[in-house]
Protein backbone atom coordinates (compact mmCIF):
# COMPACT_ATOMS: atom_id res chain seq x y z
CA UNK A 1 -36.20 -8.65 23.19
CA UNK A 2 -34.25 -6.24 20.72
CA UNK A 3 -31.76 -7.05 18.66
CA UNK A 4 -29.90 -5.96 15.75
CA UNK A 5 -30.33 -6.39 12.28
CA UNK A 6 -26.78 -5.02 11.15
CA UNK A 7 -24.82 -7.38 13.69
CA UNK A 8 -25.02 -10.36 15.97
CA UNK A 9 -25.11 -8.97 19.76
CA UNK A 10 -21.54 -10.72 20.96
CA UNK A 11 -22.04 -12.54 24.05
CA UNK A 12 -20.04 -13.66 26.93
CA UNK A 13 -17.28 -15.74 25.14
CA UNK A 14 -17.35 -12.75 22.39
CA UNK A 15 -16.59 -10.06 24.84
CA UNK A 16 -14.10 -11.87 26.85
CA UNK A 17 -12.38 -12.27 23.68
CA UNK A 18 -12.71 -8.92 22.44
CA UNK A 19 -11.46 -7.38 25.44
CA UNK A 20 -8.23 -9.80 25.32
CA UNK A 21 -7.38 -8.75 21.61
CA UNK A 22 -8.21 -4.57 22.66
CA UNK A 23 -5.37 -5.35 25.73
CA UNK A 24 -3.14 -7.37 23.38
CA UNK A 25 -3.05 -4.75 20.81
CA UNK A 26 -2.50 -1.88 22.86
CA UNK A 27 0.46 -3.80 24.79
CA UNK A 28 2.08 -4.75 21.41
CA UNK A 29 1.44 -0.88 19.98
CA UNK A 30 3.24 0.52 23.64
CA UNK A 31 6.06 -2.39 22.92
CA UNK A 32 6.80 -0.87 19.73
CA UNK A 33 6.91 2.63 20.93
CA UNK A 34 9.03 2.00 23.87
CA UNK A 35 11.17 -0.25 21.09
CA UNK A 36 11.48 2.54 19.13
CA UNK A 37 11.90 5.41 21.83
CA UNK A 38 15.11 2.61 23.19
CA UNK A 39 16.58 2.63 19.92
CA UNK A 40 16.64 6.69 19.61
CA UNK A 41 18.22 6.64 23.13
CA UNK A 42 20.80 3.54 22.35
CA UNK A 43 21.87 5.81 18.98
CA UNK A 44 22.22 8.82 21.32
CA UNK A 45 19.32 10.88 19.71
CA UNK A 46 18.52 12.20 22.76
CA UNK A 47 21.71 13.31 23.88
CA UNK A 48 22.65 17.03 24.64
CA UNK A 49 24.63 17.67 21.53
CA UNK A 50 22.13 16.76 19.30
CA UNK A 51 19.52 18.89 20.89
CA UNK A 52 22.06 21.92 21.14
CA UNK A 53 21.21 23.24 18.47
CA UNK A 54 17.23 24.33 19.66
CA UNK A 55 18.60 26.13 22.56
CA UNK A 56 19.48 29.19 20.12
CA UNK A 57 16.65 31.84 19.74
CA UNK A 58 17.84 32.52 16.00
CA UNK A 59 16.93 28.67 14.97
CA UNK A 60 13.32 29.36 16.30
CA UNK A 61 13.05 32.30 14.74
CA UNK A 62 14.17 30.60 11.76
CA UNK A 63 11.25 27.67 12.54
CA UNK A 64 8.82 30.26 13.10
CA UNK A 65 9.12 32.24 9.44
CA UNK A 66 9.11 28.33 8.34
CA UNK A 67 5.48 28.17 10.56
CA UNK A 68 4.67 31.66 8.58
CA UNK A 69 4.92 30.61 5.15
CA UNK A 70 2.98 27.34 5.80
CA UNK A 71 0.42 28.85 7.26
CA UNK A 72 0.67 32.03 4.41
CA UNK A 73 0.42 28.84 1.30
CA UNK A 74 -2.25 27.53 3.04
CA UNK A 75 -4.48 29.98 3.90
CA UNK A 76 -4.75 31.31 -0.19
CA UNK A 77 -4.53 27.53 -1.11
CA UNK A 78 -7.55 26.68 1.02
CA UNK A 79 -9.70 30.16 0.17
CA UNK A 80 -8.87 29.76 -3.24
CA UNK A 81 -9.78 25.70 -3.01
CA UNK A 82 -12.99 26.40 -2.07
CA UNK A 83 -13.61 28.92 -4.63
CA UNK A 84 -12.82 26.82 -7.30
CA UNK A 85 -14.84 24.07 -5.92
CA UNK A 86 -18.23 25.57 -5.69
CA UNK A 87 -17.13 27.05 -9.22
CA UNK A 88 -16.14 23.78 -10.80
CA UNK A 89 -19.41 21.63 -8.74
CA UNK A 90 -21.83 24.45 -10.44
CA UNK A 91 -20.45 23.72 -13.28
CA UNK A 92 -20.46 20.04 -12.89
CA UNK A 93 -24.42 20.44 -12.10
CA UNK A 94 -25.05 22.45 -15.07
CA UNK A 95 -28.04 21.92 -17.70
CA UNK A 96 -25.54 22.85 -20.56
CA UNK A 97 -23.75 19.82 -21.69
CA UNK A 98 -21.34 21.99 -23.68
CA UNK A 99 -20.35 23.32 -20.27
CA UNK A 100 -21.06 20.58 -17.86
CA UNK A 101 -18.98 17.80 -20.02
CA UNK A 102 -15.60 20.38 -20.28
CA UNK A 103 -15.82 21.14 -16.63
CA UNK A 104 -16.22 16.89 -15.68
CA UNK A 105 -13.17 16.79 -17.73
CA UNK A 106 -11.37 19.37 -16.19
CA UNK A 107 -11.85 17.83 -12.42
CA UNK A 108 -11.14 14.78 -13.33
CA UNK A 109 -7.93 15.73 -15.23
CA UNK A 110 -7.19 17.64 -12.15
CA UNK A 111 -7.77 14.99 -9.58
CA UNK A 112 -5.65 12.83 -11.44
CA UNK A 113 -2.59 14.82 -11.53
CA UNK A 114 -0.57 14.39 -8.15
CA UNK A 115 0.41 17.47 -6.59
CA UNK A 116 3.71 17.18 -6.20
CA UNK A 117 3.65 16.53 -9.96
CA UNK A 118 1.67 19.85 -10.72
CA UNK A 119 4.29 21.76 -8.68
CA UNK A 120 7.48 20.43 -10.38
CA UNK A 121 5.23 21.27 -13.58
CA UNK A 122 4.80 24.68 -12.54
CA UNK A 123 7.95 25.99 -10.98
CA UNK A 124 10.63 23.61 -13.57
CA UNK A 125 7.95 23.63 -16.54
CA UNK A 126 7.56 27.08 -16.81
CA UNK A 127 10.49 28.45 -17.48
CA UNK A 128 10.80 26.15 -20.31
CA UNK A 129 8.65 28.25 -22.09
CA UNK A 130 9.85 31.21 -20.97
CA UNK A 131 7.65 31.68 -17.61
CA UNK A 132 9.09 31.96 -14.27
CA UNK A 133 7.08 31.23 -11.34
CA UNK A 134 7.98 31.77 -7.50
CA UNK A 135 7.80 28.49 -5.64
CA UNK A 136 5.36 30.07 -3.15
CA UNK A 137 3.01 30.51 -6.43
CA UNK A 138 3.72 27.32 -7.98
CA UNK A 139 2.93 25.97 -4.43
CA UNK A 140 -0.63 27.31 -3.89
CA UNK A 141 -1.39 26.97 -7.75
CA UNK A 142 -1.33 23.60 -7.25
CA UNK A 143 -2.87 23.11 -3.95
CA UNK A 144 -5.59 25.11 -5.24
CA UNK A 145 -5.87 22.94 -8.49
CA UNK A 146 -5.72 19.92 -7.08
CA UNK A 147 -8.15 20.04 -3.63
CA UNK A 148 -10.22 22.67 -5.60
CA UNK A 149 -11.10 19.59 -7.88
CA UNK A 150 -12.25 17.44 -4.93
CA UNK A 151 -14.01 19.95 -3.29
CA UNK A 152 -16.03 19.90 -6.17
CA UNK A 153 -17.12 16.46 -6.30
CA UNK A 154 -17.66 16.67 -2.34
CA UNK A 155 -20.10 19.69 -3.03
CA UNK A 156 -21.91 18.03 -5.79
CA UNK A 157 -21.78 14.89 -3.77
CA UNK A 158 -24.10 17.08 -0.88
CA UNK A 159 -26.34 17.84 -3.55
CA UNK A 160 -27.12 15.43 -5.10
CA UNK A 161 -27.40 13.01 -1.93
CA UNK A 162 -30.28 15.29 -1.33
CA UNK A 163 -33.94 14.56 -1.93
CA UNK A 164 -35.79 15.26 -5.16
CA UNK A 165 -38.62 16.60 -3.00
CA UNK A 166 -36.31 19.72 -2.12
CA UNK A 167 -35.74 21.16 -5.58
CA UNK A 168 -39.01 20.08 -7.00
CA UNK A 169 -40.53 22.41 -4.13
CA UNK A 170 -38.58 24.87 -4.86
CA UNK A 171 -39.04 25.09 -8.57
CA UNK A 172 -42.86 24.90 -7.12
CA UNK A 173 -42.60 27.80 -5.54
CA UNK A 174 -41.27 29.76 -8.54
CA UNK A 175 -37.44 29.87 -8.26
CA UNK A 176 -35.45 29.70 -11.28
CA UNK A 177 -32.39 26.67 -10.36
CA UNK A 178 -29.67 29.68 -9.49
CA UNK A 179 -32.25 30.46 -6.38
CA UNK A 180 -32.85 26.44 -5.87
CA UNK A 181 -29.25 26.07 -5.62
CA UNK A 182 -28.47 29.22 -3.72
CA UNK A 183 -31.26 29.25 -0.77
CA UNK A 184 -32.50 25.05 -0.78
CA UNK A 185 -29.66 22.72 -1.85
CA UNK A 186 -26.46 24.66 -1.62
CA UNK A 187 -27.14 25.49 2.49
CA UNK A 188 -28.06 21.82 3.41
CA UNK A 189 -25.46 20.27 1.09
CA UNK A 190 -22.50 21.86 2.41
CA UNK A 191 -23.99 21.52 6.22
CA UNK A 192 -23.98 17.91 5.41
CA UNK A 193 -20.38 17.59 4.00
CA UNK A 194 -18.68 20.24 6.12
CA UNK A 195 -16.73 17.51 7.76
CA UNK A 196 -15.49 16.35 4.78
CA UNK A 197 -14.65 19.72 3.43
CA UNK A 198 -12.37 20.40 6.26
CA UNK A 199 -10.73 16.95 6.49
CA UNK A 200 -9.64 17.94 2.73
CA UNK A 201 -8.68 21.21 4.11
CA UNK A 202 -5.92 19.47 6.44
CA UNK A 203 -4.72 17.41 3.71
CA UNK A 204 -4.77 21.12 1.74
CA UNK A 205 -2.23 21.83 5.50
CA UNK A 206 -0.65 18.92 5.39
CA UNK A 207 0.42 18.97 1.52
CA UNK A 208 1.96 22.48 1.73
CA UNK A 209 5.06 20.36 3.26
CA UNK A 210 5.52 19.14 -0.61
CA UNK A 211 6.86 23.05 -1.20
CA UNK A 212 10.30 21.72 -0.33
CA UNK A 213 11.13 20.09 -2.79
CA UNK A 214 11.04 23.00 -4.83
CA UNK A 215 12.72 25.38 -2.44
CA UNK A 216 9.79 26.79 -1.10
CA UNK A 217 10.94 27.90 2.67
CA UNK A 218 8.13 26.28 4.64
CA UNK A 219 8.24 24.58 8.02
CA UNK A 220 9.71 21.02 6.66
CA UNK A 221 12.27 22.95 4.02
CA UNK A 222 13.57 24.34 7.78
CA UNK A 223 13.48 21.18 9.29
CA UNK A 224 15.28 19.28 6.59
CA UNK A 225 17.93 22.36 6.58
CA UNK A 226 18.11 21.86 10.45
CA UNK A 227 18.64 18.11 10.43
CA UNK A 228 21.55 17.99 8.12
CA UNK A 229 23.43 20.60 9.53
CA UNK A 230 26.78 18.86 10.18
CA UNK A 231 28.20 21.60 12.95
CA UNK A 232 25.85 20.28 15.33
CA UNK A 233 25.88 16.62 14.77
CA UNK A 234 23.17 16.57 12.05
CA UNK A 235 19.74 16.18 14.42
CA UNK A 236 18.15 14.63 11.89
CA UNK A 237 15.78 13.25 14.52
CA UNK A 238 15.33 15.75 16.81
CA UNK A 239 14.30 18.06 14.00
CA UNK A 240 11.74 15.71 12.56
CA UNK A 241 10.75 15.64 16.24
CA UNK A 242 10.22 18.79 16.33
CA UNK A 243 8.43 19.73 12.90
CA UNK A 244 6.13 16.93 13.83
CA UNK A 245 4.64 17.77 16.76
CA UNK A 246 4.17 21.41 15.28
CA UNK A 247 2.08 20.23 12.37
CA UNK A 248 0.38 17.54 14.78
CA UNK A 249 -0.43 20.90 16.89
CA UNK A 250 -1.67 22.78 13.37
CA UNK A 251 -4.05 19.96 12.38
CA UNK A 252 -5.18 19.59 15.73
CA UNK A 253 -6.17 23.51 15.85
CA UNK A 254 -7.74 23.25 12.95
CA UNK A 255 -9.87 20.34 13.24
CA UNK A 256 -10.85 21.91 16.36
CA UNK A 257 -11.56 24.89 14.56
CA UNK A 258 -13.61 22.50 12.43
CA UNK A 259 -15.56 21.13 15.04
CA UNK A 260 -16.29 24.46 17.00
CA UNK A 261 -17.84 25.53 13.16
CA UNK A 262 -19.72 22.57 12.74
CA UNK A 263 -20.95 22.81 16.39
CA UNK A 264 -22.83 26.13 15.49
CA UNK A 265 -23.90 25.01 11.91
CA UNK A 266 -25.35 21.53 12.95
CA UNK A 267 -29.10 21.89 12.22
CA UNK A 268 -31.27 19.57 10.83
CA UNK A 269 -31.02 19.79 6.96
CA UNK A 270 -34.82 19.24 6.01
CA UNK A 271 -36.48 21.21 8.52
CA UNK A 272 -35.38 24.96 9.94
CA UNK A 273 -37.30 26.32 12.85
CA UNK A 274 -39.53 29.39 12.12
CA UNK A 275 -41.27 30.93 14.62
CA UNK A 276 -43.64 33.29 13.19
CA UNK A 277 -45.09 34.44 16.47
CA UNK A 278 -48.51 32.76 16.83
CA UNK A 279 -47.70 29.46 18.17
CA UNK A 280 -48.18 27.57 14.79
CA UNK A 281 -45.46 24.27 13.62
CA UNK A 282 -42.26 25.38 12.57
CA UNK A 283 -42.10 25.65 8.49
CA UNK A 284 -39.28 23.73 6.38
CA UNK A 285 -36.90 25.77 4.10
CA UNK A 286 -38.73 25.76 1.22
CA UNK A 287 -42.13 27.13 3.38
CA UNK A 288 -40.14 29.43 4.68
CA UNK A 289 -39.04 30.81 1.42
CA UNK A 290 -42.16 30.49 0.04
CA UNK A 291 -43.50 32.94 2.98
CA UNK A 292 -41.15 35.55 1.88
CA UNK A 293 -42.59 35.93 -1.71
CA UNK A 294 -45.58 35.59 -0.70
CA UNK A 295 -46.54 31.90 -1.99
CA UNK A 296 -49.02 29.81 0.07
CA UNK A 297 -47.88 26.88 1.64
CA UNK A 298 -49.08 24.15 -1.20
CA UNK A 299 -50.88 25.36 -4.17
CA UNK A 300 -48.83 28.72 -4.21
CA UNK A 301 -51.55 30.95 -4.27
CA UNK A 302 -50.87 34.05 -1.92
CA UNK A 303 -51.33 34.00 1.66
């Protein structure tokens, strides 16, 4: 009989009790919704007058620039995040200590400052010595920054998580560590960690809502505007209703863009398939870039 070595197999009593806490927990979790969803309809949240004001075409217009400029901050914030990661994790990796010990410093530096922090730095900083920024600026500056800097310790993370055996082949084969890096480690490392790189990509969505505090007209700047609008009963709810399910609809596209990317991507990271025509075994990476200059398989003499 099999068993596990990471846990006890529960048995009967186990189970049975198991299955009474899932029920008990899921009853409590509804009770608290439905408590919740009472108390919005005892305080009249739901009533006509506070949801008046969505039935205007100008207010979704208004929402949808607000949809615009989040999705404007983050797409440079998350292009320019990655950039800066593989630059920074390179950097990180480096030989040179006189550039890999500035660069740790500058990641962790960067990773410690909080990004609302580094925007209220940038936009009411500035101008204290003489700089003006625009809030959409000081907005993806810091995005950028700050997920940039984790990126980078995700990426070197991949790497280095992978076996010594793949850059020692390489360097076998004759590639100087930019090729290593380039064609071996860099490909598997960031198959490996794509998840994680786009998980920190909806934070990168998610922290764009941050812009309002420094006026930056994004989707929760609108909503906040919305809900305290006095004429029509202040909605505060509604609003936040509202804003919510349309980031909750963002992340959800995204992380389904995620998953349709890492659906194509998902290989094995040691071994890609070669099929050179004559029936032989497939080749690993590093055979198949040896077979392109020309190396043989072991002892690098030519083919």
């Amino acid at each position: 009989m099999s068993s596990s070595v990471l846990y006890d197999v529960p048995g009967p009593k186990a189970i049975t009790r198991n299955r009474i806490l899932g029920v008990v927990t899921v009853l409590v979790v509804a009770a608290l919704f439905g408590w919740v969803i009472w108390r919005f309809a005892a305080t009249g949240q739901f009533s006509a007058d506070k949801w008046e004001i969505f039935g205007y075409t100008q207010i979704w217009v208004l929402i949808g620039q607000g949809v615009v400029n989040t999705l404007s901050a983050f797409a440079v914030a998350a292009v320019g995040a990655v950039i800066l990661g593989f630059v920074l994790a390179l950097g990180r990796m480096s030989d040179h200590a006189w550039l890999r010990i500035p660069v740790g410093w500058i990641v962790e530096v960067l990773r410690a400052i909080p990004v609302l922090v580094f925007m209220m730095l940038l936009y009411y900083g500035l101008p204290v010595v003489g700089i003006k920024m625009a809030p959409y600026w000081a907005v993806v500056i810091a995005l950028i920054a700050y997920n940039g800097s984790v990126l980078a310790e995700v990426i070197r993370a991949g790497v280095e998580s992978l076996p010594r055996g793949q850059s020692e082949a390489g360097y076998a084969i004759g590639l100087r560590k930019a090729g290593v890096m380039q064609l071996i480690l860099l490909p598997q490392a960031i198959r490996a960690m794509l998840p994680v790189i786009i998980s920190q990509l909806v934070v990168t969505l998610k922290d764009t809502a941050l812009g309002f505090i420094i006026t930056y007209h994004e989707l929760l700047y609108v909503i906040k505007l919305l809900g305290s609008n006095a004429v029509y009963h202040s909605p505060l709810i509604p609003a936040a209703i509202v804003g919510g399910s349309i980031y909750v609809a963002m992340c959800l596209a995204l992380s389904y863009v995620a998953y349709l990317v890492e659906k194509r991507t998902r290989r094995s990271p040691k071994v890609v398939t070669l099929d050179n025509g004559d029936g032989g075994e497939p080749t690993t990476a590093t055979e198949t870039i040896a077979a392109q200059r020309g190396l043989g398989r072991y002892d690098g003499t030519s083919l």
